[in-house]
C-alpha atoms as a PDB file:
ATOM      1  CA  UNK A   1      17.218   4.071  16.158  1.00  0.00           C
ATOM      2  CA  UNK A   2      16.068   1.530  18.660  1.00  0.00           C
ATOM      3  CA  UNK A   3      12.466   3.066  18.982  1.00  0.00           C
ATOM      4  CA  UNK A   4      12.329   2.841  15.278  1.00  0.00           C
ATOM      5  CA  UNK A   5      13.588  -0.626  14.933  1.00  0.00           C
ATOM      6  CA  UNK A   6      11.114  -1.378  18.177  1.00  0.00           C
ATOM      7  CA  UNK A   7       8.093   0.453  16.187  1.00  0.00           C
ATOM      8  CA  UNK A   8       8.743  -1.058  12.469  1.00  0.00           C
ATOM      9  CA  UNK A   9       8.597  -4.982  14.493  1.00  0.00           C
ATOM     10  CA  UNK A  10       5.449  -3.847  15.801  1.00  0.00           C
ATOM     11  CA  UNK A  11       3.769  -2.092  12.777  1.00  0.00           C
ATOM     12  CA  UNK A  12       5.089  -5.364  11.252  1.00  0.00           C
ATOM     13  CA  UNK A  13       4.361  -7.808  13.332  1.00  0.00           C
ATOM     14  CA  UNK A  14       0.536  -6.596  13.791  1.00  0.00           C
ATOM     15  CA  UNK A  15      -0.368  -7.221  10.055  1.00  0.00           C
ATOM     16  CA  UNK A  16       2.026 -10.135   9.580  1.00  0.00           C
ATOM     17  CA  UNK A  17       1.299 -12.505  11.937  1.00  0.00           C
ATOM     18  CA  UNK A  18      -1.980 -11.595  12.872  1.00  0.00           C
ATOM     19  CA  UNK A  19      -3.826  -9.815  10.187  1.00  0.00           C
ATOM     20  CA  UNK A  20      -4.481 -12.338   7.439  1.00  0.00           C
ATOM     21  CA  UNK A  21      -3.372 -15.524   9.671  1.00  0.00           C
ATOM     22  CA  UNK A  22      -5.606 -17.842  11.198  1.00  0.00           C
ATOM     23  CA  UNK A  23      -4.480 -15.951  14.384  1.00  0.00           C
ATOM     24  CA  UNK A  24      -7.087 -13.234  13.753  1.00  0.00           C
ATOM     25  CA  UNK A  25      -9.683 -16.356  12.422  1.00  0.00           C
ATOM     26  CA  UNK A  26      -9.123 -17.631  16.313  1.00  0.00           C
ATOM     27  CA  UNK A  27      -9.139 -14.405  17.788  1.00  0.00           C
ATOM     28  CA  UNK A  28     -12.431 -12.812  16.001  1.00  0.00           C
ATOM     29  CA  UNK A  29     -14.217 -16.296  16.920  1.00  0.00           C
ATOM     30  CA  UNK A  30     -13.236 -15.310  20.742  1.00  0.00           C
ATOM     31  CA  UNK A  31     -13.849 -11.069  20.555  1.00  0.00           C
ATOM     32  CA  UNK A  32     -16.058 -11.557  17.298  1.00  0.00           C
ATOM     33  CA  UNK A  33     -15.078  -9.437  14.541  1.00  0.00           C
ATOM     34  CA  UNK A  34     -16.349  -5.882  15.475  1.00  0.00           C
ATOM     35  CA  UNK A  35     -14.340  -6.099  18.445  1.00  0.00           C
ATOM     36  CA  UNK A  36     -11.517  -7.431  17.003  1.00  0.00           C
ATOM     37  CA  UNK A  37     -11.629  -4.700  14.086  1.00  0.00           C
ATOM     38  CA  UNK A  38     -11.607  -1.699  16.693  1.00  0.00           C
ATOM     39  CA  UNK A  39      -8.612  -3.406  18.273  1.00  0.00           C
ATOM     40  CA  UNK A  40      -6.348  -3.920  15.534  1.00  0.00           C
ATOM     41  CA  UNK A  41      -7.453  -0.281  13.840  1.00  0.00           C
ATOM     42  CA  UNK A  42      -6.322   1.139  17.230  1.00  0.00           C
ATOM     43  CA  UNK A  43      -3.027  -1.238  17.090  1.00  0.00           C
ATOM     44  CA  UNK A  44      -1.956  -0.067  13.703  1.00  0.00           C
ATOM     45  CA  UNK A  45      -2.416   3.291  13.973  1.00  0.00           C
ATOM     46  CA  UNK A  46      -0.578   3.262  17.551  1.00  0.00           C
ATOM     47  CA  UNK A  47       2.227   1.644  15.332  1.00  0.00           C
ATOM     48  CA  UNK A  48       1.903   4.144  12.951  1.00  0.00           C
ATOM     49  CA  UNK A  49       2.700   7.304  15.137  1.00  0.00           C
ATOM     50  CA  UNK A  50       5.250   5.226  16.953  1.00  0.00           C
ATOM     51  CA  UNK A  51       7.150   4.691  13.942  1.00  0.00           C
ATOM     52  CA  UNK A  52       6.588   7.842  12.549  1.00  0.00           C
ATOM     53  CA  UNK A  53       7.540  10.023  15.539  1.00  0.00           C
ATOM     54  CA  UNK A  54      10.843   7.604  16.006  1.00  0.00           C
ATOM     55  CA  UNK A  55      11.661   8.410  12.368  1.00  0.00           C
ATOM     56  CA  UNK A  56      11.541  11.985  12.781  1.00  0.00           C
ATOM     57  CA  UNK A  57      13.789  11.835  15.644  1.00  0.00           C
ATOM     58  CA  UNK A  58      16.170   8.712  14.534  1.00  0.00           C
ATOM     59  CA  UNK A  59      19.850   9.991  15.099  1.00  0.00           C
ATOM     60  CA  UNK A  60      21.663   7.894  12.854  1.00  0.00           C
ATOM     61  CA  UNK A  61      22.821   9.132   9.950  1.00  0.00           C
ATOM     62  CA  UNK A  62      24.317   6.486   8.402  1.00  0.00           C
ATOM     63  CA  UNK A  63      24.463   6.311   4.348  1.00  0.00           C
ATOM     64  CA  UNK A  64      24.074   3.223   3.271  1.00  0.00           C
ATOM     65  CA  UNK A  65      24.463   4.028  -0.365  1.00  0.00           C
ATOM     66  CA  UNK A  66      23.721   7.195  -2.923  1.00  0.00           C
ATOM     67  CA  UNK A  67      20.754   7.069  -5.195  1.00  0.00           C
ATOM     68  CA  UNK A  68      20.977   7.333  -9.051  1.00  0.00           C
ATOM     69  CA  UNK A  69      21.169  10.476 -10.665  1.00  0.00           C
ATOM     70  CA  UNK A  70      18.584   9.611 -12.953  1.00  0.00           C
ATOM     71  CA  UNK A  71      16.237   8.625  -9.723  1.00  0.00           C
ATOM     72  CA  UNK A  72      15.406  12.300  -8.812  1.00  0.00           C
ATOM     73  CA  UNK A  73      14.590  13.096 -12.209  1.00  0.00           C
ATOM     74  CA  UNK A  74      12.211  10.178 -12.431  1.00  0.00           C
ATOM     75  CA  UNK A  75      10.405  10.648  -9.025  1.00  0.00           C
ATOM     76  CA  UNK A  76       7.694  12.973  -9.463  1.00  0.00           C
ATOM     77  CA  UNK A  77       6.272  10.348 -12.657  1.00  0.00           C
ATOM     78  CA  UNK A  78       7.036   7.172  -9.960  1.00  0.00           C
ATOM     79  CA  UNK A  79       5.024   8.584  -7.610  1.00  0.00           C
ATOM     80  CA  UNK A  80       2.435   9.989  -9.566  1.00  0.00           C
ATOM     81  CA  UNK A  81       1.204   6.356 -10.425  1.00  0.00           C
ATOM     82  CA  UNK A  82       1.481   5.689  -6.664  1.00  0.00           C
ATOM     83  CA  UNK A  83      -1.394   8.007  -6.314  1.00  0.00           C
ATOM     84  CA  UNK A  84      -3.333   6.761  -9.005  1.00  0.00           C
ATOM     85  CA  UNK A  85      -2.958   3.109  -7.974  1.00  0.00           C
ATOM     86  CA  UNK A  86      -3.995   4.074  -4.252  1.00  0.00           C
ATOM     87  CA  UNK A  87      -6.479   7.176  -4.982  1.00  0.00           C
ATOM     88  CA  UNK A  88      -8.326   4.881  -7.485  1.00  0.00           C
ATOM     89  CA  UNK A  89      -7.809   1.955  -5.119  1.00  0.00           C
ATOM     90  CA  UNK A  90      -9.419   3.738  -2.252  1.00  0.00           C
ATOM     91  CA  UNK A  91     -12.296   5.251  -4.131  1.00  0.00           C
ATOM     92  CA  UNK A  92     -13.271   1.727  -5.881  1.00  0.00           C
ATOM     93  CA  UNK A  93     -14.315  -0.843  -3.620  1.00  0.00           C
ATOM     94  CA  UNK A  94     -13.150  -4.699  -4.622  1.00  0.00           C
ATOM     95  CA  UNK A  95     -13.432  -8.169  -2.866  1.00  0.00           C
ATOM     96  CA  UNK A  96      -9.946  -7.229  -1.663  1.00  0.00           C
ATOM     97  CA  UNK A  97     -10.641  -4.423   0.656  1.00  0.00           C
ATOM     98  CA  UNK A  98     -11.445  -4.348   4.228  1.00  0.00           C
ATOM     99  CA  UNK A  99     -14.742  -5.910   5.301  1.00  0.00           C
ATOM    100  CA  UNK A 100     -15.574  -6.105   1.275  1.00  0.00           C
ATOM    101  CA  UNK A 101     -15.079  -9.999   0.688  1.00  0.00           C
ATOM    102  CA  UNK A 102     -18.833 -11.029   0.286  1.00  0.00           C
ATOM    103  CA  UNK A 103     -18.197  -8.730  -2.996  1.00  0.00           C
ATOM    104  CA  UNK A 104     -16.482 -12.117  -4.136  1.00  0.00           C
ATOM    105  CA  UNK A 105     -20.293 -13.197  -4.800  1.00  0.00           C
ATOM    106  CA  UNK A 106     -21.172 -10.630  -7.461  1.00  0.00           C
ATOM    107  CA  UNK A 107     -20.700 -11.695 -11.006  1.00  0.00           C
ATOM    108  CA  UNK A 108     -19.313  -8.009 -11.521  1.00  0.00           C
ATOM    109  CA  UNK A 109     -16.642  -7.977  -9.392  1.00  0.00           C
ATOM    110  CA  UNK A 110     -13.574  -7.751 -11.710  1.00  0.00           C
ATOM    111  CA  UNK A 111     -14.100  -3.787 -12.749  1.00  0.00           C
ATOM    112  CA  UNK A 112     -12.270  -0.687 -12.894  1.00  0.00           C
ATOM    113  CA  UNK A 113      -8.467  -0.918 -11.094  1.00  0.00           C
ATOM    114  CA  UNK A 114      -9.225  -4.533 -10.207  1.00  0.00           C
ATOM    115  CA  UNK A 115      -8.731  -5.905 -13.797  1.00  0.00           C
ATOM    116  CA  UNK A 116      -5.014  -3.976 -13.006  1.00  0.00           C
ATOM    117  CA  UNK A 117      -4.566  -5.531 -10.235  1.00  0.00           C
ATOM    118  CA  UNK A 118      -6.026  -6.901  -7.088  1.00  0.00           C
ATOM    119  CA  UNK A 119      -4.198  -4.493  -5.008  1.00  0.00           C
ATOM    120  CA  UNK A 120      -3.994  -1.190  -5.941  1.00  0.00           C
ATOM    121  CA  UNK A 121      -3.632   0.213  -2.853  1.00  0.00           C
ATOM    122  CA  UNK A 122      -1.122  -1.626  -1.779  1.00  0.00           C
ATOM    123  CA  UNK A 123       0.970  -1.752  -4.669  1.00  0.00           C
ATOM    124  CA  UNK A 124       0.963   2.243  -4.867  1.00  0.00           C
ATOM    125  CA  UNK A 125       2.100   2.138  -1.557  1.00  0.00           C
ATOM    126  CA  UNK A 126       4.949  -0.661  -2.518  1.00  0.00           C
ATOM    127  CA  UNK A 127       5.984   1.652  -5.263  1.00  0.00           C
ATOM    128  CA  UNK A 128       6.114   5.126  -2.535  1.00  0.00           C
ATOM    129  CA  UNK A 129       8.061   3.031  -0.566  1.00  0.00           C
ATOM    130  CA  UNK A 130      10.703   1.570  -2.909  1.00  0.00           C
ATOM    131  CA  UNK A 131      11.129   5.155  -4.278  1.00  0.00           C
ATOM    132  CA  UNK A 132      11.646   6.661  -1.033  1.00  0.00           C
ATOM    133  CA  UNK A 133      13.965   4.043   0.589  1.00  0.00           C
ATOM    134  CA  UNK A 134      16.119   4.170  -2.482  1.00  0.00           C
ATOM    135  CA  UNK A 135      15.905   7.680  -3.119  1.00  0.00           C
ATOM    136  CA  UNK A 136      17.063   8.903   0.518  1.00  0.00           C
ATOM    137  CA  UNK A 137      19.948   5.843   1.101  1.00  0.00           C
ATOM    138  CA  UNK A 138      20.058   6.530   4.819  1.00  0.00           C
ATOM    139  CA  UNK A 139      20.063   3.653   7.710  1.00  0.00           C
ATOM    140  CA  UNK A 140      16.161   5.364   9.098  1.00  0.00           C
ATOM    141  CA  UNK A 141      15.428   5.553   5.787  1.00  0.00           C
ATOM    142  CA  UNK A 142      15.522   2.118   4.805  1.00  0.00           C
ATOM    143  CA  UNK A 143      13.886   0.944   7.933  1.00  0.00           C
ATOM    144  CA  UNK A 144      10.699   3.558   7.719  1.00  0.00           C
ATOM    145  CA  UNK A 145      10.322   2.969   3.863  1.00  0.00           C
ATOM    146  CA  UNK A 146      11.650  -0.737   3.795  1.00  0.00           C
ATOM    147  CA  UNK A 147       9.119  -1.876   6.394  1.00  0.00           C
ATOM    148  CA  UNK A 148       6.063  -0.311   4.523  1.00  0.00           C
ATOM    149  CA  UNK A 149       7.604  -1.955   1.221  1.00  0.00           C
ATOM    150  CA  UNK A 150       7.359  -5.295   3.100  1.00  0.00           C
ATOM    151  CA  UNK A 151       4.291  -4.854   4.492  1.00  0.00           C
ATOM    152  CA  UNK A 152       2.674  -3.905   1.185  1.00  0.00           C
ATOM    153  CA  UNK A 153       4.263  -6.788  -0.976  1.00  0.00           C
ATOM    154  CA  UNK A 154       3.498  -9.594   1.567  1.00  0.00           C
ATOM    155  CA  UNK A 155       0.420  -8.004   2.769  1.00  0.00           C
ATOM    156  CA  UNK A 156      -0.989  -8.839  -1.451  1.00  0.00           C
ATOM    157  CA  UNK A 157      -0.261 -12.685  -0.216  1.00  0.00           C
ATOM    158  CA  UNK A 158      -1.318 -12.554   2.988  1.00  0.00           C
ATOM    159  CA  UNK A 159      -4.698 -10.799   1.433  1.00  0.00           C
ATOM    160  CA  UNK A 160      -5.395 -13.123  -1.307  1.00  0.00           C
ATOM    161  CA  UNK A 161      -4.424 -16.323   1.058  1.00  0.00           C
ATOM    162  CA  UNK A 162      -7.140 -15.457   3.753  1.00  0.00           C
ATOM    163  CA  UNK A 163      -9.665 -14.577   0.643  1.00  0.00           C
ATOM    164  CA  UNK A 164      -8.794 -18.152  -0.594  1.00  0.00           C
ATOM    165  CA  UNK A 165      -9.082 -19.799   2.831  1.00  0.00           C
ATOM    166  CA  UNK A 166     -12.736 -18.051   3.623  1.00  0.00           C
ATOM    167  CA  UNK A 167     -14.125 -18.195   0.267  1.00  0.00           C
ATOM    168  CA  UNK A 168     -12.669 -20.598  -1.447  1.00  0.00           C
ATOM    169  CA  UNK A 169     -14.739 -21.446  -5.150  1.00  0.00           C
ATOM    170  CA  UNK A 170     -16.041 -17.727  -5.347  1.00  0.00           C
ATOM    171  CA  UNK A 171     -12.003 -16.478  -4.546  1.00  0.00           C
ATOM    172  CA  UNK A 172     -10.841 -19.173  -7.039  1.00  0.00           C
ATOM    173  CA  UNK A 173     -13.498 -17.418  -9.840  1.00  0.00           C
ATOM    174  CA  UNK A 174     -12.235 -14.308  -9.219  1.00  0.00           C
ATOM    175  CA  UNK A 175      -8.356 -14.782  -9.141  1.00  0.00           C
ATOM    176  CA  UNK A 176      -8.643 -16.591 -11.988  1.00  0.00           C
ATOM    177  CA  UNK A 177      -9.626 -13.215 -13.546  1.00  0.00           C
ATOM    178  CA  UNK A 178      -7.305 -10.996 -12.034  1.00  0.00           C
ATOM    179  CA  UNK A 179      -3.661 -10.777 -11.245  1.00  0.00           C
ATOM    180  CA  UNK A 180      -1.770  -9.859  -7.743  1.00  0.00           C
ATOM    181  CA  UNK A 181       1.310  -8.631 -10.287  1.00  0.00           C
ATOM    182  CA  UNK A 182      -0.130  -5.193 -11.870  1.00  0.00           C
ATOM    183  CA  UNK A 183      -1.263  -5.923 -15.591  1.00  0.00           C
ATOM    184  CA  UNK A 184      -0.866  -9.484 -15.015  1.00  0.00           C
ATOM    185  CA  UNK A 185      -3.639 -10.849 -15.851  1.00  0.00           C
ATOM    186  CA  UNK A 186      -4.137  -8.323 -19.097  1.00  0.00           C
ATOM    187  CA  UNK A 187      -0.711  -9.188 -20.604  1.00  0.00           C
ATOM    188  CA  UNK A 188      -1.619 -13.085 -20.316  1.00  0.00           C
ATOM    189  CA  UNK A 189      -5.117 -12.437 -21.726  1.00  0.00           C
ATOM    190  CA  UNK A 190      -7.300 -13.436 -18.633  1.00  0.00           C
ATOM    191  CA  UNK A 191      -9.010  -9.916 -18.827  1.00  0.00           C
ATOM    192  CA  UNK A 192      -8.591  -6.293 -20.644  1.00  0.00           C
ATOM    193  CA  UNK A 193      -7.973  -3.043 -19.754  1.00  0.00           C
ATOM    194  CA  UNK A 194     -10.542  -0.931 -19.306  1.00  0.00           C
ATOM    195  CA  UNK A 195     -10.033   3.017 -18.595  1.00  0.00           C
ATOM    196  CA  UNK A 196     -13.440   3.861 -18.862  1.00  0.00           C
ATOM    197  CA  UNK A 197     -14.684   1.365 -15.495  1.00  0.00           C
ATOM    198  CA  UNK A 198     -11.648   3.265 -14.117  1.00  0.00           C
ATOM    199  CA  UNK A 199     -13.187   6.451 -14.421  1.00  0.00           C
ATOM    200  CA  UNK A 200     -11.796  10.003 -15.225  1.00  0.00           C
ATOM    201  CA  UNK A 201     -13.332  11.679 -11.855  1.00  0.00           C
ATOM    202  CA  UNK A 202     -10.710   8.988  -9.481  1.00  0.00           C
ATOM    203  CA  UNK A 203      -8.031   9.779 -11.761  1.00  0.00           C
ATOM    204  CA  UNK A 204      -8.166  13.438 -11.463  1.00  0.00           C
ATOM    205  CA  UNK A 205      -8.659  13.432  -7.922  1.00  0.00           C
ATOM    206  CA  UNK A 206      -5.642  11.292  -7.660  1.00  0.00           C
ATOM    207  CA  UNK A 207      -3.729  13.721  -9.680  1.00  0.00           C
ATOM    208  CA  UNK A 208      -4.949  16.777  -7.777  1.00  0.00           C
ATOM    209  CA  UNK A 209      -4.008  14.694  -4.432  1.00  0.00           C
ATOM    210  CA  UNK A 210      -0.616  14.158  -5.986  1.00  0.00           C
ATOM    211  CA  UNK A 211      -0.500  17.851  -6.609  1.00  0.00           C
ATOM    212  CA  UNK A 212      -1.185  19.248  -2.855  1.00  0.00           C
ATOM    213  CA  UNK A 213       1.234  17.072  -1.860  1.00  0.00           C
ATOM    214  CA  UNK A 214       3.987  18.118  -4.036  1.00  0.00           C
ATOM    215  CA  UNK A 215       3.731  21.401  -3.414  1.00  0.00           C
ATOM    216  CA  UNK A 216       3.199  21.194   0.397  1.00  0.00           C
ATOM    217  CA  UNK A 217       5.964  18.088   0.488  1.00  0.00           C
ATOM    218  CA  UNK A 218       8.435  20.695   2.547  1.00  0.00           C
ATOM    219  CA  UNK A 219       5.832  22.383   4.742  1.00  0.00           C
ATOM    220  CA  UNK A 220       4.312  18.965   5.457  1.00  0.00           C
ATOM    221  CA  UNK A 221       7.693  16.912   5.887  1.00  0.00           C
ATOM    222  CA  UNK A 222      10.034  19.243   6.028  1.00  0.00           C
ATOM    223  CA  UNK A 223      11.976  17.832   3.031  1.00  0.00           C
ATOM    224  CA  UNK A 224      11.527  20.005  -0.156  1.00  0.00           C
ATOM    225  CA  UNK A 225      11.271  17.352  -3.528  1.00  0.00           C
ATOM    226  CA  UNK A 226      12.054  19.944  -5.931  1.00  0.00           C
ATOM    227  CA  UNK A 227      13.909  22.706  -6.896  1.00  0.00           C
ATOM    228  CA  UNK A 228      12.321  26.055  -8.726  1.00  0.00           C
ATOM    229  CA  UNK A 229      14.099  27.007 -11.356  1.00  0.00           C
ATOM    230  CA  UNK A 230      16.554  29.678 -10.540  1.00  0.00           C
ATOM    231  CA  UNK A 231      16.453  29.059  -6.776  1.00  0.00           C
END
């Protein structure tokens, strides 16, 4: 457990008080930003494997508590829309992705998933993570999934508050249109929802993605999701 507390601080720590701070605005104005890019991409996937490969092998066994019985049932819907908020957040740039904030500029920025939300990605992964941690109940568990469930709900903040410190007047224009909260800005009438910007070709790739997954959940992770019927 101590590699994986060890690995979750630095996955963590990486994106939270550098990423996003004005840390990485003093740090890219030393390195420049190419440099700085290949060093943190390097960083977090170093974190990555380090917290994966400690999860894998985390001893403790601790349950911490036991999951709803209605949870299970619900779980292949919950994380269905995971994939379709980061699928179709991967496969439609916005002002909010890496590298893509001079997109802030272009009158047409609010489209597709961003009228949703201004983080799709990261809210899909929010909503894997919340699912996970709570479905499993074990001490790794919670630290694995609870540290990406962190990292994606602060990470929104910590997105839109660099946005707003580098852009400022074209970041105001576009938050005003959009919402960090999925469907917040629809349900208070500061834009509409509109499937057809979405597009059907992201959503069934997300649902084909979803899918291969499923099916190859055990061979992949060794934990099977599902029973067949009869087995």
């Amino acid at each position: 457990m101590t590699s994986l507390y060890l690995a979750s601080a630095f996955f963590l720590g990486i994106h939270l008080l550098i990423a996003g701070t004005r840390l990485r605005d003093a740090i890219v104005g030393k390195i420049g930003e190419q440099r700085y890019m290949l060093f943190f991409s390097f960083s977090s996937l170093a974190g990555l494997i380090w917290m994966s490969w400690s999860f894998t092998f985390a001893k403790n066994e601790d349950i911490l508590w036991i999951a709803p019985t209605w949870l299970p049932h619900a779980g292949g819907l919950i994380i269905l829309i995971a994939f379709l908020f980061v699928v179709i957040g991967i496969m439609t740039p916005g002002p909010t992705s890496v590298g893509a904030g001079k997109m802030l500029k272009d009158e047409e920025a609010v489209t597709g998933i961003s009228r949703i939300t201004r983080h799709p990605f990261l809210w899909g992964t929010a909503l894997w993570a919340a699912f996970h941690l709570t479905a499993n109940g074990d001490l790794p568990s919670t630290v694995f999934f609870g540290t990406f469930l962190v990292l994606a709900l602060l990470g929104t903040m910590s997105i839109d508050a660099k946005r707003k410190r580098n852009y400022g007047d074209d970041w105001a224009g576009f938050a005003a249109k959009t919402s960090n909260i999925p469907f917040g800005a629809i349900l208070t009438g500061r834009n509409r929802l509109n499937l057809k910007e979405i597009g059907l070709v992201r959503a069934v790739a997300a649902v084909v993605l979803f899918g291969v997954v499923l099916y190859g959940h055990g061979w992949l992770f060794g934990v099977v999701p599902f029973m067949l019927p009869g087995s």
